[in-house]
Protein backbone atom coordinates (compact mmCIF):
# COMPACT_ATOMS: atom_id res chain seq x y z
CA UNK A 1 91.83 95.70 109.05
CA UNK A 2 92.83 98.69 106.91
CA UNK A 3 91.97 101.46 109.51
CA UNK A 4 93.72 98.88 112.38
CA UNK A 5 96.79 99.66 110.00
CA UNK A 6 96.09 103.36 109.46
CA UNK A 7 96.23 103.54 113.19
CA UNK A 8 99.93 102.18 113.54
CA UNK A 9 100.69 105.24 111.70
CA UNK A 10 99.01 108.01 113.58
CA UNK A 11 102.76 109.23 115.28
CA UNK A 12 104.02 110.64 111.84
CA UNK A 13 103.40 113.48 111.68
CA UNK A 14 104.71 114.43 108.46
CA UNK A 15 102.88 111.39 106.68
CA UNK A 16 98.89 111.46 105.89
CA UNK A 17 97.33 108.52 105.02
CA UNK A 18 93.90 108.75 103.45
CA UNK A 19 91.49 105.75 102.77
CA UNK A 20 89.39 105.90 99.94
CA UNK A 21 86.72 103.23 99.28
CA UNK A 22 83.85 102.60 96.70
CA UNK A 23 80.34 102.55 98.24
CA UNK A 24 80.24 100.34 100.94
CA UNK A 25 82.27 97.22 101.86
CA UNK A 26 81.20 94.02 102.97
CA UNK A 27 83.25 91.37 104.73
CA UNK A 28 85.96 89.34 102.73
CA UNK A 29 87.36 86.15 104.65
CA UNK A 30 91.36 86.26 104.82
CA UNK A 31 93.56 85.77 106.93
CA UNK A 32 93.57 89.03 109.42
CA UNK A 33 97.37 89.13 110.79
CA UNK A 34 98.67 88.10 107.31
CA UNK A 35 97.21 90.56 105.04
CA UNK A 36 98.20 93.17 108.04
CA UNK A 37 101.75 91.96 107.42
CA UNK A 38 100.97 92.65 103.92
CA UNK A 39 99.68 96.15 104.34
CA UNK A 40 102.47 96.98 107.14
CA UNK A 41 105.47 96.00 104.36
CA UNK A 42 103.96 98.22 101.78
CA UNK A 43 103.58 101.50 103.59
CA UNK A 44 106.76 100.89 105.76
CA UNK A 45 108.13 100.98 102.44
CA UNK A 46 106.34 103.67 101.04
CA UNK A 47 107.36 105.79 104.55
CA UNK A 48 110.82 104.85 103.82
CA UNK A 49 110.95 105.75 100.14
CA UNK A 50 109.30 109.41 101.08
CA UNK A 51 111.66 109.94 103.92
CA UNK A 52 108.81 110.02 106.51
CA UNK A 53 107.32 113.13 104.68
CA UNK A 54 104.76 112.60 102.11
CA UNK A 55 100.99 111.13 101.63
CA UNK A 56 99.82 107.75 101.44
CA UNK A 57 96.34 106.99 99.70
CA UNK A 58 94.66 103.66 100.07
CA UNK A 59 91.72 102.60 97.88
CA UNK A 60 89.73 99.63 98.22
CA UNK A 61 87.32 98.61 95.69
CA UNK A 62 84.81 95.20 96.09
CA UNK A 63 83.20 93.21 93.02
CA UNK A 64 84.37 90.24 92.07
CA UNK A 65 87.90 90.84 93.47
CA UNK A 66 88.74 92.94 96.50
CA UNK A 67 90.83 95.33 94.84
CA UNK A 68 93.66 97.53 97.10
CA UNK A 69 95.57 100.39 95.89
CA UNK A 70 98.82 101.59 98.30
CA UNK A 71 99.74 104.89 96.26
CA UNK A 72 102.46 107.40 97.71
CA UNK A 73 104.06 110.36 96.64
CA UNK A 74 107.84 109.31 97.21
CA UNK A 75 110.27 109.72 94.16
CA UNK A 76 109.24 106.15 92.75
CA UNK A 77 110.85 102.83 91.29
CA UNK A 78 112.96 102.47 87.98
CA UNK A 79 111.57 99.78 86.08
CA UNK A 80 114.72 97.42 86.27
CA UNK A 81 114.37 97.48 90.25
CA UNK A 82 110.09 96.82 89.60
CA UNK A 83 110.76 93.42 88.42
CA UNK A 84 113.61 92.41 91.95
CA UNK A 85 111.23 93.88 94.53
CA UNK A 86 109.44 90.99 94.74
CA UNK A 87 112.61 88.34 94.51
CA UNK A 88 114.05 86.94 98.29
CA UNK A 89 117.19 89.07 99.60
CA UNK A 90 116.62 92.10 97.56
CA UNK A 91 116.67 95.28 99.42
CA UNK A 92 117.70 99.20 98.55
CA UNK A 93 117.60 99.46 102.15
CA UNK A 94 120.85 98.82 104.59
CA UNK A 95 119.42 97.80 107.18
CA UNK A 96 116.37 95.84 105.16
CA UNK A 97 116.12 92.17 105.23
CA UNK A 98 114.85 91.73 101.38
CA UNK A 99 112.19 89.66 102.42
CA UNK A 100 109.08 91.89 103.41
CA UNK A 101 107.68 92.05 99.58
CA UNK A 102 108.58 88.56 98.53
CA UNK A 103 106.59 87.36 101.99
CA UNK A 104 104.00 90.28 101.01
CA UNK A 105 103.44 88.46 97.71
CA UNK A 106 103.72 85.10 99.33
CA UNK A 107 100.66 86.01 101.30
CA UNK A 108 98.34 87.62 98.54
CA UNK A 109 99.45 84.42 96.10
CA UNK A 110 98.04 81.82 99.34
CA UNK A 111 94.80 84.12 98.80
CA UNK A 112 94.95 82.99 94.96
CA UNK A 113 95.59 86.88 94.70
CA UNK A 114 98.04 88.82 92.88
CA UNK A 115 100.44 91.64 93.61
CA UNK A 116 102.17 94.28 91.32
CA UNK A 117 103.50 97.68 91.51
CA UNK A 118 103.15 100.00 88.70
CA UNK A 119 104.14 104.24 88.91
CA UNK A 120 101.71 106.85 90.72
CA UNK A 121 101.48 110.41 88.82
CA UNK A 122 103.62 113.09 89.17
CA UNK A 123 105.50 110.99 91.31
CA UNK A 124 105.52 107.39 93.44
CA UNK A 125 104.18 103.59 93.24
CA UNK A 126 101.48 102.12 93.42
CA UNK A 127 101.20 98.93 94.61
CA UNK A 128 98.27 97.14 93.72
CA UNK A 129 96.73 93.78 94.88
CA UNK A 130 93.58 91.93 93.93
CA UNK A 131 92.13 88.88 95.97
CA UNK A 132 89.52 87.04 95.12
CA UNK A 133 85.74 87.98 97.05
C-alpha cells in the first residue's frame, strides 16, 4: 500500500520520499483504498506545505500497533492551527476543501486507530498514526 502511494509521487522531481521500516512487515487487514486516501491527504499536504521542494520520510513500525510516521521538512504548524487541522471546513489552502484530514482521521478512528501531528526537527510535522495489528 505504502510503496503503491510512493509511486503516485514519482513525477516530482524536487520531492524525495524515503520509506523506512523496522525489520520486516507482515500483513495488517484494513481497508486498502481508505488508508490510501489517508496516506494521499497527508503527503499532498506535506507537498503543499514544502512548495513541491523538500523530503518526505515514511516509517512504519509493527508490534502491537502498526505504527506510521509521515515526516517532512516544510516550515511546519503553529500549535493553535495543530488542534483545527483535524476539524470539518478548515483549510490554509484557497483552493482546499477542509475536509481531507478530518476524513483522514475519520478513517484511522473506523480502524479503532488514532491520528496526531506533532513538529519534525529542524523543521516540519509529523503526522503520526497508530492502528491496531
Amino acid at each position: 500500500l505504502i510503496q503503491d502511494v510512493i509511486e503516485l509521487y514519482k513525477g516530482y522531481k524536487d520531492v524525495k520520499i524515503n520509506l523506512i521500516h523496522d525489520g520486516e512487515i507482515k500483513p495488517v487487514l484494513l481497508d486498502y483504498q481508505g488508508f490510501k486516501r489517508v496516506l494521499i491527504n497527508i503527503i499532498d499536504n506535506a507537498i503543499k506545505a514544502m512548495n513541491a521542494k523538500g523530503e518526505i520520510t515514511i516509517s512504519v513500525k509493527l508490534n502491537n500497533n502498526l505504527q506510521i510516521e509521515i515526516a517532512d521538512t516544510g516550515p511546519g504548524v503553529d500549535d493553535e492551527i495543530k488542534e483545527k487541522l483535524f476539524l470539518p471546513y478548515f483549510s490554509k489552502n484557497k483552493e482546499g476543501t477542509g475536509l481531507g484530514l478530518t476524513i483522514a482521521r475519520k478513517i484511522v478512528t473506523e480502524h479503532d486507530g488514532r491520528i496526531f501531528v506533532m513538529d519534525n526537527k529542524p523543521s516540519g510535522t509529523i503526522f503520526k498514526i497508530e492502528v491496531p495489528a
